[in-house]
C-alpha atoms as a PDB file:
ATOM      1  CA  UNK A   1      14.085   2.339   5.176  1.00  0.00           C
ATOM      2  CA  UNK A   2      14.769   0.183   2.603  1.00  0.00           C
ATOM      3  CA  UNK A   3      16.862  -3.332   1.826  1.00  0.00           C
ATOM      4  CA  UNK A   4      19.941  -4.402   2.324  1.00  0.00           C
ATOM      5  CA  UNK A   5      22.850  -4.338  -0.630  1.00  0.00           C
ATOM      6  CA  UNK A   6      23.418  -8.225  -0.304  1.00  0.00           C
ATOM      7  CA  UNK A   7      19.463  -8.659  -1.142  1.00  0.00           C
ATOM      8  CA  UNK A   8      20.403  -7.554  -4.695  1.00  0.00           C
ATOM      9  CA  UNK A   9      22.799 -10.370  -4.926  1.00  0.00           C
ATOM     10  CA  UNK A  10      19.966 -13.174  -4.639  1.00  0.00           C
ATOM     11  CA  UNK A  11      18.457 -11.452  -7.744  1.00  0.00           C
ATOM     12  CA  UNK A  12      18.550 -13.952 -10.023  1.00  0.00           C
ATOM     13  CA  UNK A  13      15.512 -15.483 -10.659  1.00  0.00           C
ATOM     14  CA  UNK A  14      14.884 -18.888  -9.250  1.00  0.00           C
ATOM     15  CA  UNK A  15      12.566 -19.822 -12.598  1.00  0.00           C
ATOM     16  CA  UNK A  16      12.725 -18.816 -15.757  1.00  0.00           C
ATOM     17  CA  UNK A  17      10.818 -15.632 -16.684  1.00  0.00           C
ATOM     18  CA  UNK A  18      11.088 -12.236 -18.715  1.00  0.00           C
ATOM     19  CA  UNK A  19      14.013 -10.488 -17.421  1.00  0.00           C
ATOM     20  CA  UNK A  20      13.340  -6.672 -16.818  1.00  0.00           C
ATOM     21  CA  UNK A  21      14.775  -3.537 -15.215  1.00  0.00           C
ATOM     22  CA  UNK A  22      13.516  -3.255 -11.442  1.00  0.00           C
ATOM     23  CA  UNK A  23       9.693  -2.674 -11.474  1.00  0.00           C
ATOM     24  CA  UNK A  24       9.053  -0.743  -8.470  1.00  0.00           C
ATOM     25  CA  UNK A  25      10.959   2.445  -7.492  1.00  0.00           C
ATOM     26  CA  UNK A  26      13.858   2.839  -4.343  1.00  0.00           C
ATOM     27  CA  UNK A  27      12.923   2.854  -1.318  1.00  0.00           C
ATOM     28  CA  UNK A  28      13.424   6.783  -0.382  1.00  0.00           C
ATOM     29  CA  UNK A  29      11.165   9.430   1.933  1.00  0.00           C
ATOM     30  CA  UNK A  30       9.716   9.968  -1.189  1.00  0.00           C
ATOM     31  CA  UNK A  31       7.937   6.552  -1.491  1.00  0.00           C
ATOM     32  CA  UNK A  32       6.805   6.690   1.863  1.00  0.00           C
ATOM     33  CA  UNK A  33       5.240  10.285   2.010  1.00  0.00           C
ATOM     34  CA  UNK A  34       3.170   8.923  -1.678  1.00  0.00           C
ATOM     35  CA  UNK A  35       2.175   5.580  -0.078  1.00  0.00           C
ATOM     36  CA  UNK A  36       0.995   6.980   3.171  1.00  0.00           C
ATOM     37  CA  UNK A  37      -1.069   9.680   0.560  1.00  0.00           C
ATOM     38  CA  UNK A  38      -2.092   6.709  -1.250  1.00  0.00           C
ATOM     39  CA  UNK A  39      -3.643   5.002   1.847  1.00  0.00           C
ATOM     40  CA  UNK A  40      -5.223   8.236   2.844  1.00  0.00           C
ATOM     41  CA  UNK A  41      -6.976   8.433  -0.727  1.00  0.00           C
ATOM     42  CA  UNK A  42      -7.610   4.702  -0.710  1.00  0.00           C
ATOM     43  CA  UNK A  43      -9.631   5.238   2.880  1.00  0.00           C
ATOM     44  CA  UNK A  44     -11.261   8.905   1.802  1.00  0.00           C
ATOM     45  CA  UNK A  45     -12.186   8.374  -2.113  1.00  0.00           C
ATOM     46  CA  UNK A  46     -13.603   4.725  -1.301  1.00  0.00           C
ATOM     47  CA  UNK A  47     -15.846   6.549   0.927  1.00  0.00           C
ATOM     48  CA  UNK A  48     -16.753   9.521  -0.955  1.00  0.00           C
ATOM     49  CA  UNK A  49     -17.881   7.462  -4.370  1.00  0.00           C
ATOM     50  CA  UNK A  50     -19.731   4.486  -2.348  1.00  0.00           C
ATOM     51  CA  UNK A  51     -21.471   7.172   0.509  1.00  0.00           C
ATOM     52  CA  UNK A  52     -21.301  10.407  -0.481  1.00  0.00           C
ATOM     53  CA  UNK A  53     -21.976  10.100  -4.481  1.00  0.00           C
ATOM     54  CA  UNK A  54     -24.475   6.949  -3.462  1.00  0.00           C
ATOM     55  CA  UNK A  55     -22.767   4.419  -5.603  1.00  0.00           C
ATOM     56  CA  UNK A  56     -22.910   2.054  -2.935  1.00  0.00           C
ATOM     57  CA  UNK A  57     -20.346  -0.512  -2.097  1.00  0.00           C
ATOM     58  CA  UNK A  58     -20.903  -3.306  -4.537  1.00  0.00           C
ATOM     59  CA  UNK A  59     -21.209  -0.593  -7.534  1.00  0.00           C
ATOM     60  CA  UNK A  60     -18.159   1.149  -5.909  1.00  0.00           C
ATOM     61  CA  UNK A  61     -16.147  -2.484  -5.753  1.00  0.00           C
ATOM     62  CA  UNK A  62     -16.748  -3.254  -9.143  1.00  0.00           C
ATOM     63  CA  UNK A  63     -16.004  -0.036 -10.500  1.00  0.00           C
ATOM     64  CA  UNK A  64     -12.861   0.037  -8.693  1.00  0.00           C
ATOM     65  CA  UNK A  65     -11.763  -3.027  -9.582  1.00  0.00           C
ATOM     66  CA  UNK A  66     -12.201  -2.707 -13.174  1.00  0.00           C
ATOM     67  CA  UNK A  67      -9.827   0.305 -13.119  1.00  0.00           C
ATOM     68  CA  UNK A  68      -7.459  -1.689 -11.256  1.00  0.00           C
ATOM     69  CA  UNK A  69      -7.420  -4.428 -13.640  1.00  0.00           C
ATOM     70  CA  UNK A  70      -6.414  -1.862 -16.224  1.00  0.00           C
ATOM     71  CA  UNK A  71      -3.495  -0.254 -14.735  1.00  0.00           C
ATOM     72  CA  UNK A  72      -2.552  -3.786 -14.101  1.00  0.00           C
ATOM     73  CA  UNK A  73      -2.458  -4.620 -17.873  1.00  0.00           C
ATOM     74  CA  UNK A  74      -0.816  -1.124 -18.113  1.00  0.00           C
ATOM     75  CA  UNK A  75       2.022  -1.633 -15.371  1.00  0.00           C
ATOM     76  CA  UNK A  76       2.517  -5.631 -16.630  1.00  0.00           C
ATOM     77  CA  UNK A  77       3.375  -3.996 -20.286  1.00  0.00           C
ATOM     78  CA  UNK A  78       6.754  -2.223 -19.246  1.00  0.00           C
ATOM     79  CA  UNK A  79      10.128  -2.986 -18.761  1.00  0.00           C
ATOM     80  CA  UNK A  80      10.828  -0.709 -16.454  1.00  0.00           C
ATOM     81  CA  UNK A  81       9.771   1.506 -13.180  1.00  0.00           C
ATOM     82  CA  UNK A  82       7.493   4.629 -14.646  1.00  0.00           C
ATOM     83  CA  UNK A  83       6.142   6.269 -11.769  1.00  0.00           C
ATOM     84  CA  UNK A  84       2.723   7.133 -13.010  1.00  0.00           C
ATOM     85  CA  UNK A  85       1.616   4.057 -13.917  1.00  0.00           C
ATOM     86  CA  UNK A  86       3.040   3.127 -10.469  1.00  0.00           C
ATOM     87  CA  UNK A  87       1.442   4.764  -8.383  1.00  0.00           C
ATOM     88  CA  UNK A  88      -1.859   5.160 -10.085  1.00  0.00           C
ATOM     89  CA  UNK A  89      -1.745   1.377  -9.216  1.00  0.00           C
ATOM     90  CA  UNK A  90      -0.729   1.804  -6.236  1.00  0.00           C
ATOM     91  CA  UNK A  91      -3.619   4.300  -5.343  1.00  0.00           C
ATOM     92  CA  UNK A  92      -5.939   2.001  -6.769  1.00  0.00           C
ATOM     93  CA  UNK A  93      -5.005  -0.734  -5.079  1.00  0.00           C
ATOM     94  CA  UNK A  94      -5.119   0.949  -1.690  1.00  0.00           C
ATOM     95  CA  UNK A  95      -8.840   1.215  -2.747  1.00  0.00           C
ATOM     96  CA  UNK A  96      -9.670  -1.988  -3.871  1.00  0.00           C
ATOM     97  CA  UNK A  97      -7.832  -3.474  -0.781  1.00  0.00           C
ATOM     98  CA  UNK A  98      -9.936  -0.976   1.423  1.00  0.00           C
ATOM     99  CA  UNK A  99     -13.299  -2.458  -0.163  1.00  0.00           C
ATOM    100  CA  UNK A 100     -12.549  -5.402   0.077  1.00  0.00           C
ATOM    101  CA  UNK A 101     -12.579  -5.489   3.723  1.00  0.00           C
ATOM    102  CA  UNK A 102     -15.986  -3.332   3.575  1.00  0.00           C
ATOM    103  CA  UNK A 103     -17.155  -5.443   1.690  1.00  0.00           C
ATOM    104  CA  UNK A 104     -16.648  -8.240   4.418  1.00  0.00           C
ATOM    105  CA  UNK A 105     -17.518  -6.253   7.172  1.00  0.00           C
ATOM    106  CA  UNK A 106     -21.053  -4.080   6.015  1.00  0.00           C
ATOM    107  CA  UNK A 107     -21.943  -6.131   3.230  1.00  0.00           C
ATOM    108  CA  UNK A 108     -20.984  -9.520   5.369  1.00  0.00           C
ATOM    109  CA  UNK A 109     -21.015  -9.084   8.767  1.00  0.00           C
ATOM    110  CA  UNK A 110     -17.532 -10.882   9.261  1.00  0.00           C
ATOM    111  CA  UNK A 111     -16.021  -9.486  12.407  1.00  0.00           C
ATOM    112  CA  UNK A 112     -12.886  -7.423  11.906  1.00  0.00           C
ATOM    113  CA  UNK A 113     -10.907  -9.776  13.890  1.00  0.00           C
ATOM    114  CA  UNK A 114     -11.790 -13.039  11.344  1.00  0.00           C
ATOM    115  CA  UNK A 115     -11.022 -10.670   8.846  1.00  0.00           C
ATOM    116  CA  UNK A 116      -7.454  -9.771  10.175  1.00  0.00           C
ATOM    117  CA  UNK A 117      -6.645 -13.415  11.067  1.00  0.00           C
ATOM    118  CA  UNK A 118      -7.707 -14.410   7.228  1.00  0.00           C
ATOM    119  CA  UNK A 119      -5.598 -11.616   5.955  1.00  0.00           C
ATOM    120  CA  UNK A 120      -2.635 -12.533   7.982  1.00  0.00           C
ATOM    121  CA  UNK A 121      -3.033 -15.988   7.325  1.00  0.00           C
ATOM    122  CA  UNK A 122      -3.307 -14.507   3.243  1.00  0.00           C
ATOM    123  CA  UNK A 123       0.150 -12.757   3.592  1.00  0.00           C
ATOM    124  CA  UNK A 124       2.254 -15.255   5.573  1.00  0.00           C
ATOM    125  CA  UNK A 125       0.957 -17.466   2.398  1.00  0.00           C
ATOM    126  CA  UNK A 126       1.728 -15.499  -0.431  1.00  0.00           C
ATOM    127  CA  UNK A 127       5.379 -14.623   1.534  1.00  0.00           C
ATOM    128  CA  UNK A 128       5.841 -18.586   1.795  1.00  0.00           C
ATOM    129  CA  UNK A 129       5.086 -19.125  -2.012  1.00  0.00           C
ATOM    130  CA  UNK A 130       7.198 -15.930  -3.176  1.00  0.00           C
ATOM    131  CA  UNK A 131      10.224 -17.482  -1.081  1.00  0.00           C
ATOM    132  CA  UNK A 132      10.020 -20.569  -2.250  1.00  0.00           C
ATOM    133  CA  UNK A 133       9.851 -19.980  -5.788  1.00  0.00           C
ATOM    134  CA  UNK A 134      12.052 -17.172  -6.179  1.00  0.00           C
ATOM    135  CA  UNK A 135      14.131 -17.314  -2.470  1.00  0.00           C
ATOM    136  CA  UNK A 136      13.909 -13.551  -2.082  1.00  0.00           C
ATOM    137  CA  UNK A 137      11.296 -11.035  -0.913  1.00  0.00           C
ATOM    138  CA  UNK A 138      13.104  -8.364  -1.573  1.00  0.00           C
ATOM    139  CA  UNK A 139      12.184  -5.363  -4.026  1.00  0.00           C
ATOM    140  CA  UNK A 140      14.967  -4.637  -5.594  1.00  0.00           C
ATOM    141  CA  UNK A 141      14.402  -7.979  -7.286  1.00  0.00           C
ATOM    142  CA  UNK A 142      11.643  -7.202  -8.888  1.00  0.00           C
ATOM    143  CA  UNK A 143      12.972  -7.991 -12.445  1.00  0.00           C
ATOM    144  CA  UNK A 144      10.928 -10.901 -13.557  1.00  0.00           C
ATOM    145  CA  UNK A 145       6.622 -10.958 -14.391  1.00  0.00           C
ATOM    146  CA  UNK A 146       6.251 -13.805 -11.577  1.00  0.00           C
ATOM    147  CA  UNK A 147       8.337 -11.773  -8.658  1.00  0.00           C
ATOM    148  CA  UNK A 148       5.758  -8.575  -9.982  1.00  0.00           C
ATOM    149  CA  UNK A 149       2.974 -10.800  -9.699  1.00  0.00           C
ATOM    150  CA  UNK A 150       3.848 -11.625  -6.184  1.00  0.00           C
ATOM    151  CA  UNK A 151       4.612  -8.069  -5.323  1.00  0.00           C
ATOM    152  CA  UNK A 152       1.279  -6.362  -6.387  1.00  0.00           C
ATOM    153  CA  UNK A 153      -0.647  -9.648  -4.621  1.00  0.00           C
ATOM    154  CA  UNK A 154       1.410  -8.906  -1.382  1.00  0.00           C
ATOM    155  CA  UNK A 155       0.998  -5.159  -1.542  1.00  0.00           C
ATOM    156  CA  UNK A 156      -3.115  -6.051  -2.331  1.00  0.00           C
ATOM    157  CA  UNK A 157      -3.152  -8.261   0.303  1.00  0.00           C
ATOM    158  CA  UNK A 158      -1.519  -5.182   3.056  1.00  0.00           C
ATOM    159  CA  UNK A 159      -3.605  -3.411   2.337  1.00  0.00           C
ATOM    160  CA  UNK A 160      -7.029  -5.424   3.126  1.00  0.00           C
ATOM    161  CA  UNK A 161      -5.241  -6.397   6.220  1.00  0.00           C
ATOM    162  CA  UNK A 162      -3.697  -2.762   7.472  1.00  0.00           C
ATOM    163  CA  UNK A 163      -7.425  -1.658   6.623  1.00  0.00           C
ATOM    164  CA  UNK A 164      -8.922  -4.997   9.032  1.00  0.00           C
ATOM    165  CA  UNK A 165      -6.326  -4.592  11.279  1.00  0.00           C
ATOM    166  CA  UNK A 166      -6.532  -0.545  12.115  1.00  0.00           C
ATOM    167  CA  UNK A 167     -10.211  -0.857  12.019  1.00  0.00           C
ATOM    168  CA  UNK A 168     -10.595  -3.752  14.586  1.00  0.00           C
ATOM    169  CA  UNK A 169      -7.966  -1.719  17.046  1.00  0.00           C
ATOM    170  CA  UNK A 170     -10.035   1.483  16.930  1.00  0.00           C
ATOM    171  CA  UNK A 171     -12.996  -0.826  17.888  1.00  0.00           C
ATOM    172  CA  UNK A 172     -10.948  -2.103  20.508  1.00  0.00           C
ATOM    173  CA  UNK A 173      -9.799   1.365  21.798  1.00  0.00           C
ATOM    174  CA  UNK A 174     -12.860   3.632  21.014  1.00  0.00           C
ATOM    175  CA  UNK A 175     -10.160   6.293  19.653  1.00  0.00           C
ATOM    176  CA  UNK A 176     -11.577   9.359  17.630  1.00  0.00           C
ATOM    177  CA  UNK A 177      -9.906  10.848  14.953  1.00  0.00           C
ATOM    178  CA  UNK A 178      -7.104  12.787  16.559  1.00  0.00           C
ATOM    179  CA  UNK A 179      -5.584  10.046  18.604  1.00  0.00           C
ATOM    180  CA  UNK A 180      -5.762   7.251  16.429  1.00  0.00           C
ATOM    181  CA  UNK A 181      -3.015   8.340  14.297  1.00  0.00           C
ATOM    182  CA  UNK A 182      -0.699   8.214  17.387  1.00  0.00           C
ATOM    183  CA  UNK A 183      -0.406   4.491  17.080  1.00  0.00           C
ATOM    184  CA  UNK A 184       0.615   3.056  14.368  1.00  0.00           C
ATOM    185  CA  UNK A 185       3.261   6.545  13.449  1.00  0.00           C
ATOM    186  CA  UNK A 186       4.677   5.442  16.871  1.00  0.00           C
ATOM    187  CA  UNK A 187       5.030   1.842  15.985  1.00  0.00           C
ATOM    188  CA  UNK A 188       6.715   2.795  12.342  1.00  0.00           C
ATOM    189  CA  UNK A 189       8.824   4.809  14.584  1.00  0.00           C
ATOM    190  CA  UNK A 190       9.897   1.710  16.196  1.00  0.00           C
ATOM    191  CA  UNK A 191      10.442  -0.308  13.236  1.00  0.00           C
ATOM    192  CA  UNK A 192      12.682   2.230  12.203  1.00  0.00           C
ATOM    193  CA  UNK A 193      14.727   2.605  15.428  1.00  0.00           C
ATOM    194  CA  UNK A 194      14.827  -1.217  14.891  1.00  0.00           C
ATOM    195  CA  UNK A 195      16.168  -1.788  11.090  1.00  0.00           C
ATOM    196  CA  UNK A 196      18.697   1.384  12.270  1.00  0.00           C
ATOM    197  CA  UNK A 197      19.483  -1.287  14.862  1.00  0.00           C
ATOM    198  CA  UNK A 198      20.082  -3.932  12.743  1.00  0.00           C
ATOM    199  CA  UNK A 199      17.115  -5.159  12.186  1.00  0.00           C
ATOM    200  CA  UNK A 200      15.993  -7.546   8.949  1.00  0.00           C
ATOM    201  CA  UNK A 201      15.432  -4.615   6.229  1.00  0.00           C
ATOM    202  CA  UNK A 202      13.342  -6.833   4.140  1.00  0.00           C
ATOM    203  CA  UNK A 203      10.975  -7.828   7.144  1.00  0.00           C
ATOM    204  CA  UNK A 204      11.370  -3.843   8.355  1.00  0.00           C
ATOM    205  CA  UNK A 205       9.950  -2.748   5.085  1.00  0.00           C
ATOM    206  CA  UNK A 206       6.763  -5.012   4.943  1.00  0.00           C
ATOM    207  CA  UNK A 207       5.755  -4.189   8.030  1.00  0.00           C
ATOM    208  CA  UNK A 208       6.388  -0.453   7.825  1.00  0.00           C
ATOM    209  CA  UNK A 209       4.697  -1.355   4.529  1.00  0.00           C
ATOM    210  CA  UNK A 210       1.595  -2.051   6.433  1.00  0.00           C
ATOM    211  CA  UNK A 211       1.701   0.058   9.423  1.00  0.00           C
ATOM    212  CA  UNK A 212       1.110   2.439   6.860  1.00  0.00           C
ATOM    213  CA  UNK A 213      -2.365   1.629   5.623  1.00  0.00           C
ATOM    214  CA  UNK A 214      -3.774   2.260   9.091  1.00  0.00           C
ATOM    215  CA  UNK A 215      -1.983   5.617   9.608  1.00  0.00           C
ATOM    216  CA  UNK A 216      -3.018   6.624   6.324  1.00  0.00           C
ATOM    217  CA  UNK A 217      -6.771   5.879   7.011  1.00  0.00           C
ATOM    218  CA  UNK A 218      -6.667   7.545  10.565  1.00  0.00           C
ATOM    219  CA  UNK A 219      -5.331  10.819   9.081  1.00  0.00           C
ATOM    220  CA  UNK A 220      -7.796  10.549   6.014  1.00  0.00           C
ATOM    221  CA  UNK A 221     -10.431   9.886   8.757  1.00  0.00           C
ATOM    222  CA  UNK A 222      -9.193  12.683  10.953  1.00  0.00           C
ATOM    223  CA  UNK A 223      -9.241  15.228   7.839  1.00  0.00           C
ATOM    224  CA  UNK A 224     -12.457  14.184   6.775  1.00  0.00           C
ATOM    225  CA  UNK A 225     -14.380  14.005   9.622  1.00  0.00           C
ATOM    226  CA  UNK A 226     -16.591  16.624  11.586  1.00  0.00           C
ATOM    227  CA  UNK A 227     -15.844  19.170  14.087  1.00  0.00           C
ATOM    228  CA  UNK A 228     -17.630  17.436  16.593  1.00  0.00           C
ATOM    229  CA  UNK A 229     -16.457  14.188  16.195  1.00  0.00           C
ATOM    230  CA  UNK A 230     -12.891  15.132  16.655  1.00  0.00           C
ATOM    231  CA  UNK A 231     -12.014  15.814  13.208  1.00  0.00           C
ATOM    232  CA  UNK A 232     -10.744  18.757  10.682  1.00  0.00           C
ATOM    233  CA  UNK A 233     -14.319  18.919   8.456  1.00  0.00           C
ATOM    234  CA  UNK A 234     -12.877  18.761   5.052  1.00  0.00           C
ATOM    235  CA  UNK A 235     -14.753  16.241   4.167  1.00  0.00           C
ATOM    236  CA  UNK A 236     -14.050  12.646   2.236  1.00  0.00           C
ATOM    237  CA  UNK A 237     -14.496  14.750  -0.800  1.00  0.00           C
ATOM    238  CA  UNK A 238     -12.081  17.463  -0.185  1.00  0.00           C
ATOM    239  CA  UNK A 239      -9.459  15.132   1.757  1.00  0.00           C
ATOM    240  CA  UNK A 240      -9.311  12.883  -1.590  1.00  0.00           C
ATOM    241  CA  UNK A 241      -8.496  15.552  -4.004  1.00  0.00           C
ATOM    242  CA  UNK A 242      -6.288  17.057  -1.582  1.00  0.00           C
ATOM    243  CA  UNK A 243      -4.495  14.656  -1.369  1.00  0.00           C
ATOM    244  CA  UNK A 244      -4.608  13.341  -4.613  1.00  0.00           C
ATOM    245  CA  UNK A 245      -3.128  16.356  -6.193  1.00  0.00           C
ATOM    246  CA  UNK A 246      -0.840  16.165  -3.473  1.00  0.00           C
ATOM    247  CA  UNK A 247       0.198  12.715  -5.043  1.00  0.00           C
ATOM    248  CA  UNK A 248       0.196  14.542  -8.559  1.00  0.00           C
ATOM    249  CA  UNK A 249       2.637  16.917  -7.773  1.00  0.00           C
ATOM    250  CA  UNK A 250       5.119  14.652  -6.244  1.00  0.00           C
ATOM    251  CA  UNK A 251       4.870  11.871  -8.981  1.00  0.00           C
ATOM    252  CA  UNK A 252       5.243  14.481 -11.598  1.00  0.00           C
ATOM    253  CA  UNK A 253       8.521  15.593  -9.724  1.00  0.00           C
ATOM    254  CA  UNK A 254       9.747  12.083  -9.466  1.00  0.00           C
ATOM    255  CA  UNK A 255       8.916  11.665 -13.018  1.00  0.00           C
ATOM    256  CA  UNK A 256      11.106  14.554 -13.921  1.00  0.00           C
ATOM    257  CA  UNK A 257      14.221  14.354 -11.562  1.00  0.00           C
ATOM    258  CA  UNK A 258      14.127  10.678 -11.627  1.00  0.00           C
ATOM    259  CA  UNK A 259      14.845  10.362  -7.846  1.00  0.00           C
ATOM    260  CA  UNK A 260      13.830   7.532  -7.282  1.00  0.00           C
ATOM    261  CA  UNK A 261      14.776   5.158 -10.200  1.00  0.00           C
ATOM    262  CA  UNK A 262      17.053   1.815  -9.112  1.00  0.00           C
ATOM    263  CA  UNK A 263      20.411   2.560 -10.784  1.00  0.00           C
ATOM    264  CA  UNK A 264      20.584   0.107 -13.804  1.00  0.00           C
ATOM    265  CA  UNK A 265      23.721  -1.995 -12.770  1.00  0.00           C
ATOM    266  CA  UNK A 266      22.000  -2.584  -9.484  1.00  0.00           C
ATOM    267  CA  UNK A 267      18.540  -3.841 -11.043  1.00  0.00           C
ATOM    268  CA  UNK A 268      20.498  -5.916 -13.985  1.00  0.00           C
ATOM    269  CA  UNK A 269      22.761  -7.193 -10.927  1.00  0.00           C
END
């Protein structure tokens, strides 16, 4: 799944800003089997530092956040896509996002629905801004420090809501591990079948973009929990480093064969 051609031709930026080469990589099955590993890690290491290793969730936040801030600094600096500072951001994110609607939900008692309305309400305002300053959501425009500032808001802001939203519909449900995964695969399924279709491929992306936080969580949660809850028994522990040298492998092969890099006359386009 990924945008259309004739997005690349709205590229130029609306404002004035540091031209660059395209920031974040192509949409191929590569970038969707490391951000549904990303969501996984962002549900299973959350847990693991804040209950397993005690840290607690404010400790955890902060701590999480900090590193965030830093491979924001670090992704900000370049030019161009490099995938491990990519998608150590974007595995960071996914855990920052996660805490942050913990951190409304134990530490504040918000309800999951408030909590999905504000984060809806969050995204349909940061898309409104982004269009109207730059008159393109799409990501192979990401060639200017204000579109990237938009972009790693938006995918922040996903994320706290696919983690709201997939939470509140397993309250709704009472699904256990196994069949809670069902879900939201079958509705990416259907976004698919519907950009094949003819659907919008930039509005196809974000919300495949955000079915996948949910589906990432449900298999992190199926991995890690116990036999007699429904689950595999690995653990938050082992699920996270599972996966996350599952992530290491993949980035370093993207790193190498460059798979996944936006040809250069597309992203100068």
């Amino acid at each position: 799944m990924t945008t259309a051609a004739s997005d690349l031709g709205r590229a130029a930026p609306a404002f004035g800003g540091r031209r660059m080469l395209n920031k974040v990589p192509e949409i191929t099955a590569y970038f969707w089997i490391i951000k549904i590993l990303c969501t996984t890690v962002g549900e299973s290491f959350a847990d693991y530092v804040n209950e397993t290793r005690g840290y607690g969730l404010t400790k955890t936040t902060l701590l999480f956040s900090a590193a965030l801030l830093v491979a924001l600094a670090a992704q900000f600096s370049l030019r161009r896509y490099v995938a491990p500072v990519y998608w150590v951001t974007v595995v960071l994110i996914s855990v920052v996002g996660t805490l942050l609607t913990d951190n409304l939900t134990d530490a504040h008692d918000v309800p999951l629905w408030i909590s999905t309305t504000v984060f809806t309400v969050a995204l349909v305002a940061v898309f409104g801004v982004w269009w109207l300053r730059e008159r393109t959501l799409s990501i192979h425009a990401i060639v200017t420090t204000p579109r990237e500032g938009f972009y790693w808001l938006t995918v922040l802001v996903t994320f706290a809501l696919g983690t709201a939203a997939g939470d509140w519909t397993l309250d709704l449900t009472g699904w256990g591990p196994g069949p809670s995964v069902i879900l939201p695969a079958a509705l990416i399924v259907a976004v698919l079948i519907a950009w094949r279709l003819g659907a919008g491929p930039v509005l196809s992306f974000w919300i495949a973009f955000i079915l996948t936080r949910p589906l990432g969580a449900n298999i992190g949660d199926f991995l890690s929990s116990d036999h007699h809850d429904g689950g595999l028994g690995l653990g938050t522990a082992g699920t996270s480093f599972v996966f996350l040298a599952a992530i290491l492998g993949t980035v370093a092969y993207l790193t190498i064969r460059r798979p996944d890099v936006i040809e250069t006359a597309h992203a100068a386009a």
